[in-house]
C-alpha atoms as a PDB file:
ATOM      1  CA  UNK A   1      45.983 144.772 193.449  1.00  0.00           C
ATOM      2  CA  UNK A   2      42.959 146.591 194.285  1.00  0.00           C
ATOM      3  CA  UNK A   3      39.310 147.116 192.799  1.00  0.00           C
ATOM      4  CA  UNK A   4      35.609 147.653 194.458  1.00  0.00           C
ATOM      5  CA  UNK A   5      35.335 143.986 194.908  1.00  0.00           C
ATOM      6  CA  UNK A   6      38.528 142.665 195.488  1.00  0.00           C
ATOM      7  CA  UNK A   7      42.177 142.426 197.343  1.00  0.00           C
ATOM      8  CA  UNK A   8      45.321 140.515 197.264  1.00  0.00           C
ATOM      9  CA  UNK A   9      48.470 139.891 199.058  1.00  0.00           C
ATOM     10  CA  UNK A  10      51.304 136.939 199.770  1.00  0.00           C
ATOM     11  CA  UNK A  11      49.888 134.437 202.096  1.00  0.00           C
ATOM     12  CA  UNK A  12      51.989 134.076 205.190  1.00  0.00           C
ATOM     13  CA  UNK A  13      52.222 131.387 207.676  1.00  0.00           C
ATOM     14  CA  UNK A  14      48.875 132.674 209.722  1.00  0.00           C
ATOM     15  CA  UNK A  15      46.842 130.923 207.622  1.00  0.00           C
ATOM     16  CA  UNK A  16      48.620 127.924 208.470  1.00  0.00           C
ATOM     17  CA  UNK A  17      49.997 124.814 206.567  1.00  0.00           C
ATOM     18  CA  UNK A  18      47.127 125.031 203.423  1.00  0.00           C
ATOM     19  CA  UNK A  19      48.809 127.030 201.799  1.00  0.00           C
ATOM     20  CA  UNK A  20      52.588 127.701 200.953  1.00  0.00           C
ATOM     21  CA  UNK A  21      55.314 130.481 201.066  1.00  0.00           C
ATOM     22  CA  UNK A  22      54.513 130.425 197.375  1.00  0.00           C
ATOM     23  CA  UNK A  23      50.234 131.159 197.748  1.00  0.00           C
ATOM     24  CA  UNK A  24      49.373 134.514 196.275  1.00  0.00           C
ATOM     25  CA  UNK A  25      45.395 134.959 197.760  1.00  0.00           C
ATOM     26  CA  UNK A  26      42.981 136.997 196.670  1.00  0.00           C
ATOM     27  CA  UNK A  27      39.839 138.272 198.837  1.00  0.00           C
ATOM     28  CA  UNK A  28      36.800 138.913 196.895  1.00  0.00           C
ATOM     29  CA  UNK A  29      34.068 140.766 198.123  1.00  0.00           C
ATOM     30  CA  UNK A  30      30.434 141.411 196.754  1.00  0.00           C
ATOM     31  CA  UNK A  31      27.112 141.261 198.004  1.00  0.00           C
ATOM     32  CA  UNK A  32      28.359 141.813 201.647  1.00  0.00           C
ATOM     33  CA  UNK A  33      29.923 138.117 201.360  1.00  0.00           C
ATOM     34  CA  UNK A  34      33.719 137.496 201.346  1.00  0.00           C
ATOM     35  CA  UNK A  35      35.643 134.703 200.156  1.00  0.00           C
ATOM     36  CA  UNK A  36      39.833 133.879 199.899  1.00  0.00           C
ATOM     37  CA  UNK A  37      41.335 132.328 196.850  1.00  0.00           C
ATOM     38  CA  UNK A  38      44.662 130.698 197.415  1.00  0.00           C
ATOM     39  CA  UNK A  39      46.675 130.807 193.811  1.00  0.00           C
ATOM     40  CA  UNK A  40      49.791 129.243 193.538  1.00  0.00           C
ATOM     41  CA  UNK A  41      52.950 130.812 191.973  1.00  0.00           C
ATOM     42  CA  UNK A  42      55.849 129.204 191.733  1.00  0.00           C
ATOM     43  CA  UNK A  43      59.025 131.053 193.115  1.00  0.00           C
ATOM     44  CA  UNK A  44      56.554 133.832 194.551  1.00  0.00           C
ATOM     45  CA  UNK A  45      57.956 133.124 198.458  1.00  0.00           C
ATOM     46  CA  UNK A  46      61.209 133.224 197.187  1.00  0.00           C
ATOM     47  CA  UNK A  47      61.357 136.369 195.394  1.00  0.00           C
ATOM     48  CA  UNK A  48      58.688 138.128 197.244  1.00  0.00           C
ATOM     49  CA  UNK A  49      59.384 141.428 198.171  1.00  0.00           C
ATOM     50  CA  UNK A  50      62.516 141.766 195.986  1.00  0.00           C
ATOM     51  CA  UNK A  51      60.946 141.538 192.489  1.00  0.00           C
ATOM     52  CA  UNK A  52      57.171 141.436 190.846  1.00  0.00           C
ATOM     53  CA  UNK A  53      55.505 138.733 189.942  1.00  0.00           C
ATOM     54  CA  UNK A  54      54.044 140.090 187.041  1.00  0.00           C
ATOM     55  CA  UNK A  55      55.376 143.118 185.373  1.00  0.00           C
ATOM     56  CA  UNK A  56      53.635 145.157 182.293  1.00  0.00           C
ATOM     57  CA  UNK A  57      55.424 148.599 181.194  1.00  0.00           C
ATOM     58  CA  UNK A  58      52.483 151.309 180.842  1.00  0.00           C
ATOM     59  CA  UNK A  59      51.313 151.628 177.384  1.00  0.00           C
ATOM     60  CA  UNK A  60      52.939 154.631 175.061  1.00  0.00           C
ATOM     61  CA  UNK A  61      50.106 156.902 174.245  1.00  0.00           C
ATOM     62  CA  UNK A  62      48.846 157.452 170.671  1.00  0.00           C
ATOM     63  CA  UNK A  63      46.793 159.391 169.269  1.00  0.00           C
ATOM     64  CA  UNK A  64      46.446 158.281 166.291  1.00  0.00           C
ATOM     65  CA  UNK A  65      46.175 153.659 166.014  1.00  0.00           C
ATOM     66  CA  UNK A  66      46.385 153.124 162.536  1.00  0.00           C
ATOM     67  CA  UNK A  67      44.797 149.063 161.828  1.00  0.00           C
ATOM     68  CA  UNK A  68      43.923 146.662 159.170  1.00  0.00           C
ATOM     69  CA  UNK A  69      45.834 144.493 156.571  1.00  0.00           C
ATOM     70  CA  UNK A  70      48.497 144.264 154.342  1.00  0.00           C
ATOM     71  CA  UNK A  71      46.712 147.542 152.461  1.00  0.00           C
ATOM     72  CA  UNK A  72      47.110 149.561 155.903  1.00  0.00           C
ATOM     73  CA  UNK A  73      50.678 147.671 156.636  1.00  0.00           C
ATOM     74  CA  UNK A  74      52.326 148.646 153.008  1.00  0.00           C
ATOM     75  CA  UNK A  75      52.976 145.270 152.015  1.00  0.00           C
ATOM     76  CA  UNK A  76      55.750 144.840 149.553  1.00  0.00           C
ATOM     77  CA  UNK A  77      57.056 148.700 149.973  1.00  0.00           C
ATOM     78  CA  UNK A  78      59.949 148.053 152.195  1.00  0.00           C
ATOM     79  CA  UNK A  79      61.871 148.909 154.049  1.00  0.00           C
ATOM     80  CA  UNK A  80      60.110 147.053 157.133  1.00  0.00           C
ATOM     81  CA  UNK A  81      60.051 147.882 160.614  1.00  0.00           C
ATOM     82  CA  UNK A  82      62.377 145.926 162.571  1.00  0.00           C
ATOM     83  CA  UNK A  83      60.901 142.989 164.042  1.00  0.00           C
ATOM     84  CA  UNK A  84      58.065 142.760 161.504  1.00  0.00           C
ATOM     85  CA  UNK A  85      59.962 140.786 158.532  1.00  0.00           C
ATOM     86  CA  UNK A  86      61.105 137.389 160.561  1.00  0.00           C
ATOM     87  CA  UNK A  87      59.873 134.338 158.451  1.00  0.00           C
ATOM     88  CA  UNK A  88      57.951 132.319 160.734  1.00  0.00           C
ATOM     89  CA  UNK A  89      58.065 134.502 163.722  1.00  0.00           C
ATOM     90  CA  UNK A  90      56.026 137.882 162.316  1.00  0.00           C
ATOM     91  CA  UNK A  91      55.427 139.027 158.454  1.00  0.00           C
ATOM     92  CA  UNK A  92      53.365 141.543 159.195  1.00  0.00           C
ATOM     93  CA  UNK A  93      55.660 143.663 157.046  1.00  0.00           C
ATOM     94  CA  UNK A  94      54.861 147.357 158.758  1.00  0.00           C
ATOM     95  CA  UNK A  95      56.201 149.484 155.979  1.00  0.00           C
ATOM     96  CA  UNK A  96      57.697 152.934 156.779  1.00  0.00           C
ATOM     97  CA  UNK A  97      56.295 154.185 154.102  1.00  0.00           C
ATOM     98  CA  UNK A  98      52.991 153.210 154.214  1.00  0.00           C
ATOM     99  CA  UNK A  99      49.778 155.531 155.015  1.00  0.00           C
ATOM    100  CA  UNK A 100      49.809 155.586 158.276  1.00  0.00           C
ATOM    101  CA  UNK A 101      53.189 157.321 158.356  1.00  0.00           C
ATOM    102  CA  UNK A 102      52.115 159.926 155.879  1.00  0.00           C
ATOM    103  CA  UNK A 103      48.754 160.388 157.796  1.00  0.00           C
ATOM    104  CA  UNK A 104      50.434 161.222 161.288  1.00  0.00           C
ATOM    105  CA  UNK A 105      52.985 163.735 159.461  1.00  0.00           C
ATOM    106  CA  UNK A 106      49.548 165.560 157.919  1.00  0.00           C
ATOM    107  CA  UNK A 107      47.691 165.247 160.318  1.00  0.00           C
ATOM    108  CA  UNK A 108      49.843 165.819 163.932  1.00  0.00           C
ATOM    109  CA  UNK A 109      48.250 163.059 165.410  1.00  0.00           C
ATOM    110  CA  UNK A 110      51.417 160.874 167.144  1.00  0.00           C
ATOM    111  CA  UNK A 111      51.388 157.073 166.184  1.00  0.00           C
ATOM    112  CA  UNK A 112      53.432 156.841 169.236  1.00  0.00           C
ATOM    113  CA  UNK A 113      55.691 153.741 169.763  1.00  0.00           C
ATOM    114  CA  UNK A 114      52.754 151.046 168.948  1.00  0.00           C
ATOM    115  CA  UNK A 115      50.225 152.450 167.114  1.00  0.00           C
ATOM    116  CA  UNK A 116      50.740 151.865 163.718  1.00  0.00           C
ATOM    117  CA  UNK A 117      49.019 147.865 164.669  1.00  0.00           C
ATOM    118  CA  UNK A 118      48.335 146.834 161.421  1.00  0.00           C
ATOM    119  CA  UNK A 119      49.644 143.405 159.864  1.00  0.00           C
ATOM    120  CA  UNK A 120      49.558 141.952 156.509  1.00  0.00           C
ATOM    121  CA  UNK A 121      47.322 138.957 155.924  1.00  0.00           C
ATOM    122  CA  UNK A 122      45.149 140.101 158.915  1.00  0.00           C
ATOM    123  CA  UNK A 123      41.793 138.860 158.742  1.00  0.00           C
ATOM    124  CA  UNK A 124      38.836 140.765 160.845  1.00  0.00           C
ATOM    125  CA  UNK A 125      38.930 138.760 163.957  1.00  0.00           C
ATOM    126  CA  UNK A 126      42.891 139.552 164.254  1.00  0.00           C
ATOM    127  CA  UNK A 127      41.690 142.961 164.711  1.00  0.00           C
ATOM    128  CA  UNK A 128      39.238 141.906 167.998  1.00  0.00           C
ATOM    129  CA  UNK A 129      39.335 138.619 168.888  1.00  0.00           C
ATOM    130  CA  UNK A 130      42.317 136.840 167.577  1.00  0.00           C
ATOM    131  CA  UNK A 131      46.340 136.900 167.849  1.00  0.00           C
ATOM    132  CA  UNK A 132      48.489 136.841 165.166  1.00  0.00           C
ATOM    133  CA  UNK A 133      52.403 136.361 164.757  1.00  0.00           C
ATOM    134  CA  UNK A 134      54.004 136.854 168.296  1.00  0.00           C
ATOM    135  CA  UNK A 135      51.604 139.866 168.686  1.00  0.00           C
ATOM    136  CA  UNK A 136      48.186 140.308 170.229  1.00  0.00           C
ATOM    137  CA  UNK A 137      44.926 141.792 168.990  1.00  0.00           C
ATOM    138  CA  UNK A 138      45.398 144.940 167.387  1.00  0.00           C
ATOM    139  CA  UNK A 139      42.968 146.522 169.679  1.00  0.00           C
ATOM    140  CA  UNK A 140      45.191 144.779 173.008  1.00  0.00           C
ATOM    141  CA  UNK A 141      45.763 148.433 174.777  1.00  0.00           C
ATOM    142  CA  UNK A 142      45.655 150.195 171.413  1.00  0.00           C
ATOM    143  CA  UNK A 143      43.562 151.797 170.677  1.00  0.00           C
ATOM    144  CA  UNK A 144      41.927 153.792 174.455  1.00  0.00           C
ATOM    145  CA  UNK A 145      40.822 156.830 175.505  1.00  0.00           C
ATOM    146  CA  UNK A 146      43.170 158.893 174.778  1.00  0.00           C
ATOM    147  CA  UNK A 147      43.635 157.864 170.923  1.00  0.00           C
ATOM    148  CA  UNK A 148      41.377 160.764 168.702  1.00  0.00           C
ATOM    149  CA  UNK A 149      42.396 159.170 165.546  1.00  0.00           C
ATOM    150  CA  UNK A 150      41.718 155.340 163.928  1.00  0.00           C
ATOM    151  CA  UNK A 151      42.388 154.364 160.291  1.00  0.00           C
ATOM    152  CA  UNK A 152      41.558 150.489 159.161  1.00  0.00           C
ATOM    153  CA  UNK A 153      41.490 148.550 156.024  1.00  0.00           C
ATOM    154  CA  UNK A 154      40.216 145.012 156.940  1.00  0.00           C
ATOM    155  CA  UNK A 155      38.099 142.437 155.169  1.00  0.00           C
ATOM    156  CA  UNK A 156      40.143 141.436 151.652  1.00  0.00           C
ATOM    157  CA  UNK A 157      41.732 138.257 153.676  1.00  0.00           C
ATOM    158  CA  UNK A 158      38.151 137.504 154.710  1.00  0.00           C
ATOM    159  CA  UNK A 159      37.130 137.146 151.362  1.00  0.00           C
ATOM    160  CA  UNK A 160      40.236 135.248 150.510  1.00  0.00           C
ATOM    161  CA  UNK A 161      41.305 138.321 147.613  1.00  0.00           C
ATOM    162  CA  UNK A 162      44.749 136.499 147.470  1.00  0.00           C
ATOM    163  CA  UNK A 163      44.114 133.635 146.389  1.00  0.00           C
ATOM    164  CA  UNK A 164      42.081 135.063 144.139  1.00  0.00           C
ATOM    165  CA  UNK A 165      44.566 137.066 142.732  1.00  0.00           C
ATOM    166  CA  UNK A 166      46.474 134.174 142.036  1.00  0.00           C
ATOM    167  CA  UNK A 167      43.590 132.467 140.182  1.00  0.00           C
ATOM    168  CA  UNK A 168      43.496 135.509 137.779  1.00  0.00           C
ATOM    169  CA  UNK A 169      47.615 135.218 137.098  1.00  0.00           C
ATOM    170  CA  UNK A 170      48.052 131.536 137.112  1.00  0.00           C
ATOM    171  CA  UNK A 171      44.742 130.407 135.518  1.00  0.00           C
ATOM    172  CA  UNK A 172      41.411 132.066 135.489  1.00  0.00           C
ATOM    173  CA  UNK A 173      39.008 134.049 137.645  1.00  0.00           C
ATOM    174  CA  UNK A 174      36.663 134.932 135.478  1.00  0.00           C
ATOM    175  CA  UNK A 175      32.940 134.993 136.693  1.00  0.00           C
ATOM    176  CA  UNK A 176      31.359 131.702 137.453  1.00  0.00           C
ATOM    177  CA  UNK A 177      34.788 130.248 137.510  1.00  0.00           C
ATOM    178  CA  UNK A 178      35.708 128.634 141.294  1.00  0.00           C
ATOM    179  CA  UNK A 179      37.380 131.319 142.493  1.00  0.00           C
ATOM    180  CA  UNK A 180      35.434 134.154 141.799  1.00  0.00           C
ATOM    181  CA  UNK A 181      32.611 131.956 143.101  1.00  0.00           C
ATOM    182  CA  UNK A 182      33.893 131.492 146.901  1.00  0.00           C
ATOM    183  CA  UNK A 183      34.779 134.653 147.007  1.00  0.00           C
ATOM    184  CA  UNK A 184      31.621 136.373 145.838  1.00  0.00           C
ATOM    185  CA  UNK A 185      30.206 133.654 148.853  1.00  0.00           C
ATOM    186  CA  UNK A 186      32.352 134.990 151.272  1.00  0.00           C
ATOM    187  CA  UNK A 187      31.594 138.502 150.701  1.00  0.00           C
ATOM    188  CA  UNK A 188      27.685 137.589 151.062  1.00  0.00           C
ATOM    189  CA  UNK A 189      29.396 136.700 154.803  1.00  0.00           C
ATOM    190  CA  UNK A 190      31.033 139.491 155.569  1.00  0.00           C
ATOM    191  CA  UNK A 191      28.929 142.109 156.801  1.00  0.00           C
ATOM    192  CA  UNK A 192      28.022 140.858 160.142  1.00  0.00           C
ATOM    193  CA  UNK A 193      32.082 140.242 160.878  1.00  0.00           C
ATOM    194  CA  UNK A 194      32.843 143.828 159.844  1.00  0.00           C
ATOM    195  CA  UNK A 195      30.103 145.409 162.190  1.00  0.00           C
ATOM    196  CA  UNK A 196      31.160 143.141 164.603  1.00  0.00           C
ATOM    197  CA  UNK A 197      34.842 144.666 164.319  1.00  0.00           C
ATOM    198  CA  UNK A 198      33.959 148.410 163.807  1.00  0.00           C
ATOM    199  CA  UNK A 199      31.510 147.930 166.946  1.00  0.00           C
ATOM    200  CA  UNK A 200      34.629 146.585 168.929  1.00  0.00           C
ATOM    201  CA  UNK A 201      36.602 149.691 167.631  1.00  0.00           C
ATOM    202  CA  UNK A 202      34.085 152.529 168.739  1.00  0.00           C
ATOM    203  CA  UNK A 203      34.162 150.949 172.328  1.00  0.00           C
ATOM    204  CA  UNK A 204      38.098 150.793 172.229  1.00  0.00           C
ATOM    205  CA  UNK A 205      38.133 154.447 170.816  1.00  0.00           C
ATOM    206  CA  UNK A 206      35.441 156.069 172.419  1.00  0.00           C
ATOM    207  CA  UNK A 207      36.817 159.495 171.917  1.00  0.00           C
ATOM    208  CA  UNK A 208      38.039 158.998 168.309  1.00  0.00           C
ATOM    209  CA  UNK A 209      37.388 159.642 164.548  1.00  0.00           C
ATOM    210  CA  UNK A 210      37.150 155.953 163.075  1.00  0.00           C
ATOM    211  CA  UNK A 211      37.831 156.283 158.928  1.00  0.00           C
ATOM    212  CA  UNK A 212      37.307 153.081 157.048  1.00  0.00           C
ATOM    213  CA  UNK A 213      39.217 152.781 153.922  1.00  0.00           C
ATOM    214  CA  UNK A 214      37.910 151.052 151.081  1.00  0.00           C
ATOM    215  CA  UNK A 215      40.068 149.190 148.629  1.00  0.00           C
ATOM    216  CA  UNK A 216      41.546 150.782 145.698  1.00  0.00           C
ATOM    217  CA  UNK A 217      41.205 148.870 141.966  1.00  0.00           C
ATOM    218  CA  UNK A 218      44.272 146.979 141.412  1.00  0.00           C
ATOM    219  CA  UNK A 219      43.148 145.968 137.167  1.00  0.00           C
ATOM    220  CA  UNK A 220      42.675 149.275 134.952  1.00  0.00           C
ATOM    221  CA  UNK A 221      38.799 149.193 133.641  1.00  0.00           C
ATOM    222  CA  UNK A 222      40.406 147.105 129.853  1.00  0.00           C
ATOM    223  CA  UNK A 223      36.534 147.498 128.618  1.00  0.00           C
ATOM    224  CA  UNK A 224      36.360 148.280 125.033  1.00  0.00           C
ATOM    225  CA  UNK A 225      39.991 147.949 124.512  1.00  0.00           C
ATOM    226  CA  UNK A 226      41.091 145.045 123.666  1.00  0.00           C
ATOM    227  CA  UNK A 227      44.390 145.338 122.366  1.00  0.00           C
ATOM    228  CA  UNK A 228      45.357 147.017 125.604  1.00  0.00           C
ATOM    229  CA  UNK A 229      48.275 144.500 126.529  1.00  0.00           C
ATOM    230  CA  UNK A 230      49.574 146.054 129.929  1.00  0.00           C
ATOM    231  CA  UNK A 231      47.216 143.639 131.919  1.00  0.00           C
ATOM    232  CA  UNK A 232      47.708 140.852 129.168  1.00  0.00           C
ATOM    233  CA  UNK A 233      47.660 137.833 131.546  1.00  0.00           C
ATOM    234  CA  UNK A 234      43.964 139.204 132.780  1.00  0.00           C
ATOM    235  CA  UNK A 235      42.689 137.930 129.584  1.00  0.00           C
ATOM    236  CA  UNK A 236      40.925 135.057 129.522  1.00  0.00           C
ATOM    237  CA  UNK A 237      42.783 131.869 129.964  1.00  0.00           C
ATOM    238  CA  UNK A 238      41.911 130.469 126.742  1.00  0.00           C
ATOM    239  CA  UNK A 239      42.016 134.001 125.357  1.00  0.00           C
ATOM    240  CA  UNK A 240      41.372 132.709 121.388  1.00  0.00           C
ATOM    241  CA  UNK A 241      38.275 130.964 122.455  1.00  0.00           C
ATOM    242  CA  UNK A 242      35.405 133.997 122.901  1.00  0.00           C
ATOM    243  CA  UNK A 243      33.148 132.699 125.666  1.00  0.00           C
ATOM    244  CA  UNK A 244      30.382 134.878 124.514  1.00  0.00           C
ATOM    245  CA  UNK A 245      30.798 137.187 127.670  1.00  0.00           C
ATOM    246  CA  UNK A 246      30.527 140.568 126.921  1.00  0.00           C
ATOM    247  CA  UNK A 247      33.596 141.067 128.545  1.00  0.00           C
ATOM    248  CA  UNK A 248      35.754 138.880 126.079  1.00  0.00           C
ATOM    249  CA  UNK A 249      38.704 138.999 125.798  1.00  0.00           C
ATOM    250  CA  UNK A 250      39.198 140.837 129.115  1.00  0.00           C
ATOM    251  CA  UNK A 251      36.664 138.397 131.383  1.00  0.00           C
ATOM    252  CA  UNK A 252      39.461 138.264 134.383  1.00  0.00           C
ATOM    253  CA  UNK A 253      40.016 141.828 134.500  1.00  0.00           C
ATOM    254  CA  UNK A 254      36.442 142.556 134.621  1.00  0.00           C
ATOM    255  CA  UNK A 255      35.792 139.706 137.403  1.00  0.00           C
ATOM    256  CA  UNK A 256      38.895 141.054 139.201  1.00  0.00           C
ATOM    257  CA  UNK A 257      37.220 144.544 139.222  1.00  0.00           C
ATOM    258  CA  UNK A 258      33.746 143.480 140.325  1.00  0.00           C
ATOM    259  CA  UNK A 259      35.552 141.811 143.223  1.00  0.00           C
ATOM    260  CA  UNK A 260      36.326 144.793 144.306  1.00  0.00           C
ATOM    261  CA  UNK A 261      33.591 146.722 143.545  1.00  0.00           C
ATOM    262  CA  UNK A 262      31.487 144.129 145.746  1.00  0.00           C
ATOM    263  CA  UNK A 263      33.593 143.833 148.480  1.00  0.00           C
ATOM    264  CA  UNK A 264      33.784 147.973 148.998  1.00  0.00           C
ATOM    265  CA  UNK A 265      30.113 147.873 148.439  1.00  0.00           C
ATOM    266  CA  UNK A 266      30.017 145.149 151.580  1.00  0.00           C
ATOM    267  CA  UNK A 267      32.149 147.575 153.515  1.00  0.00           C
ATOM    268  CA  UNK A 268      30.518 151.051 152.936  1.00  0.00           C
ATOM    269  CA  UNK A 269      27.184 149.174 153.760  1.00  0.00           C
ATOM    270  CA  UNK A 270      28.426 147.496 157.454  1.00  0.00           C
ATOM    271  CA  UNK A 271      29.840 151.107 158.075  1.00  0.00           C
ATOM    272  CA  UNK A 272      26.223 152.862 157.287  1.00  0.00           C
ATOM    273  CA  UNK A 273      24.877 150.080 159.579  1.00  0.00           C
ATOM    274  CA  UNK A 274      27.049 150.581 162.402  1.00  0.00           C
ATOM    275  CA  UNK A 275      27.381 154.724 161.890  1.00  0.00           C
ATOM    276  CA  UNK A 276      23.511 154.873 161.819  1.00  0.00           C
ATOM    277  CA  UNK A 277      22.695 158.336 163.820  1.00  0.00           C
ATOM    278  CA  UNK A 278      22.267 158.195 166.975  1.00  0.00           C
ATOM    279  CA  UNK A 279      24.312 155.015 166.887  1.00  0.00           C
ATOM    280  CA  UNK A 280      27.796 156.210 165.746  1.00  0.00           C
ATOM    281  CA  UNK A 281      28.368 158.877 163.855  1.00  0.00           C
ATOM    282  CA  UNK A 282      32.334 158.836 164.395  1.00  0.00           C
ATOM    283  CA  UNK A 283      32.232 156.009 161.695  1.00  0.00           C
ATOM    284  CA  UNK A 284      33.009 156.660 158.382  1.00  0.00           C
ATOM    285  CA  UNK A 285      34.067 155.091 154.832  1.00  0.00           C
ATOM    286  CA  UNK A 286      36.459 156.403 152.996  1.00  0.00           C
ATOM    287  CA  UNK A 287      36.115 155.762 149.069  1.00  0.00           C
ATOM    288  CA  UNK A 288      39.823 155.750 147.463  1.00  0.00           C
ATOM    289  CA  UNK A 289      38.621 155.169 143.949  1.00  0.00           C
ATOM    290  CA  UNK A 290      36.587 157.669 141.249  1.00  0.00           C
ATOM    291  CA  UNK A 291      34.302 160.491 142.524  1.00  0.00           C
END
């Protein structure tokens, strides 16, 4: 191996008995001074020259990484890709129908054999910072140089929108209620992770298009209809007993929807942040709901 600085090769017996047949060194050089590491390998005098010590097959290219969550993954559209529905070894349930698919058919750009990176339940720092499953970071090799394309959906797992969910079926979520309080405190939090993340991206991509997708309204707007049953268990969970909101009887559904309406909000502001001119302007938000 071979940069500006440094060198390596197999120690052999030259360099006498402080080191072994199994001593990889490395000679680094800067500032006009050079130094010698001795690493040890085990089995490296053994196999050395037949076989590598460390092998890494060159990336596929792709021009077009498509990252995020479960919203970017297609969580709960199956079928899966292979290798991405294994309890306990990876559920990051890569749909083959999801968006990304559709957007490389439109678009031409090639997803090539890894980029479609996103993972359900992916929170931002699995994007830049942190593994998940049996994977790495989904910005490990993908996306480079060559990729003119990115696509992510990240930040509902931050805010904890699934358990949230759950509060609205199983109980309530109305405002004020515990749930739709830590989440409206996590969203207060977000901003600096997603600029963080979308900063990491641009770097990554430097040649790309970066298109942040918002998140779509899972509850219809039920304001001013209440006898709409199709979203009956977003009422209210004591539904007979008007709160005095002005939301009554459909208090959930509205919370559910300013959720959402917040957390885009969060989003579309990190992305004006970070896209600022002359800062980025290959950053941009993508709204998925009304005008």
């Amino acid at each position: 191996m071979r940069s500006d600085d440094t060198y390596g090769g197999i120690a052999s017996a030259e360099y006498g008995d402080a080191v072994s047949d199994d001593t990889l060194f490395i000679i680094a050089r800067r500032d006009n001074v050079t130094k010698l590491y001795p690493v040890e390998v085990t089995g490296l005098g053994v196999d050395y020259p037949r076989s590598e010590v460390i092998s890494r097959s060159p990336r596929q290219p792709a021009s077009y990484v498509a990252l995020g969550d479960s919203f970017s993954s297609g969580e709960g559209v199956t079928p899966f890709e292979a290798g991405t529905a294994e309890p306990q070894v990876n559920t990051c349930h890569r749909s083959e129908y999801a968006y990304a698919h559709a957007v490389s058919d439109n678009t031409g750009k090639s997803l090539g054999a890894n980029g479609f990176r996103a993972c359900s339940g992916a929170v931002t720092t699995n994007v830049t910072d942190l593994a998940q499953w049996n994977e790495g970071i989904q910005i490990d090799w993908w996306p480079d140089a060559t990729t003119q394309l990115v696509t992510i959906t990240i930040g509902g797992n931050d805010i904890k929108f699934k358990e949230f969910a759950e509060a609205c079926f199983f109980n309530t979520c109305q405002e004020g209620s515990p749930a739709y309080n830590e989440s409206i405190n996590l969203i207060n939090q977000l901003q600096p992770k997603l600029e963080a993340a979308y900063m990491r991206i641009l770097q990554y991509a430097p040649n790309a298009q970066i298109y942040v997708v918002g998140y779509p309204q899972v509850i219809a707007d039920m304001e001013g209809r209440p006898n709409d049953l199709r979203c009956a268990y977003m009422f209210n969970s004591s539904p007979t007993n008007n709160t005095g909101s002005p939301y009554y009887p459909w208090e959930d559904a509205w919370a559910a929807r300013d959720i959402v309406t917040k957390l885009n909000n969060k989003i579309e502001a990190a992305v004006d942040a970070v896209s600022a001119p002359p800062a980025a302007p290959r950053l941009h938000y993508v709204k998925v709901d009304g005008p």
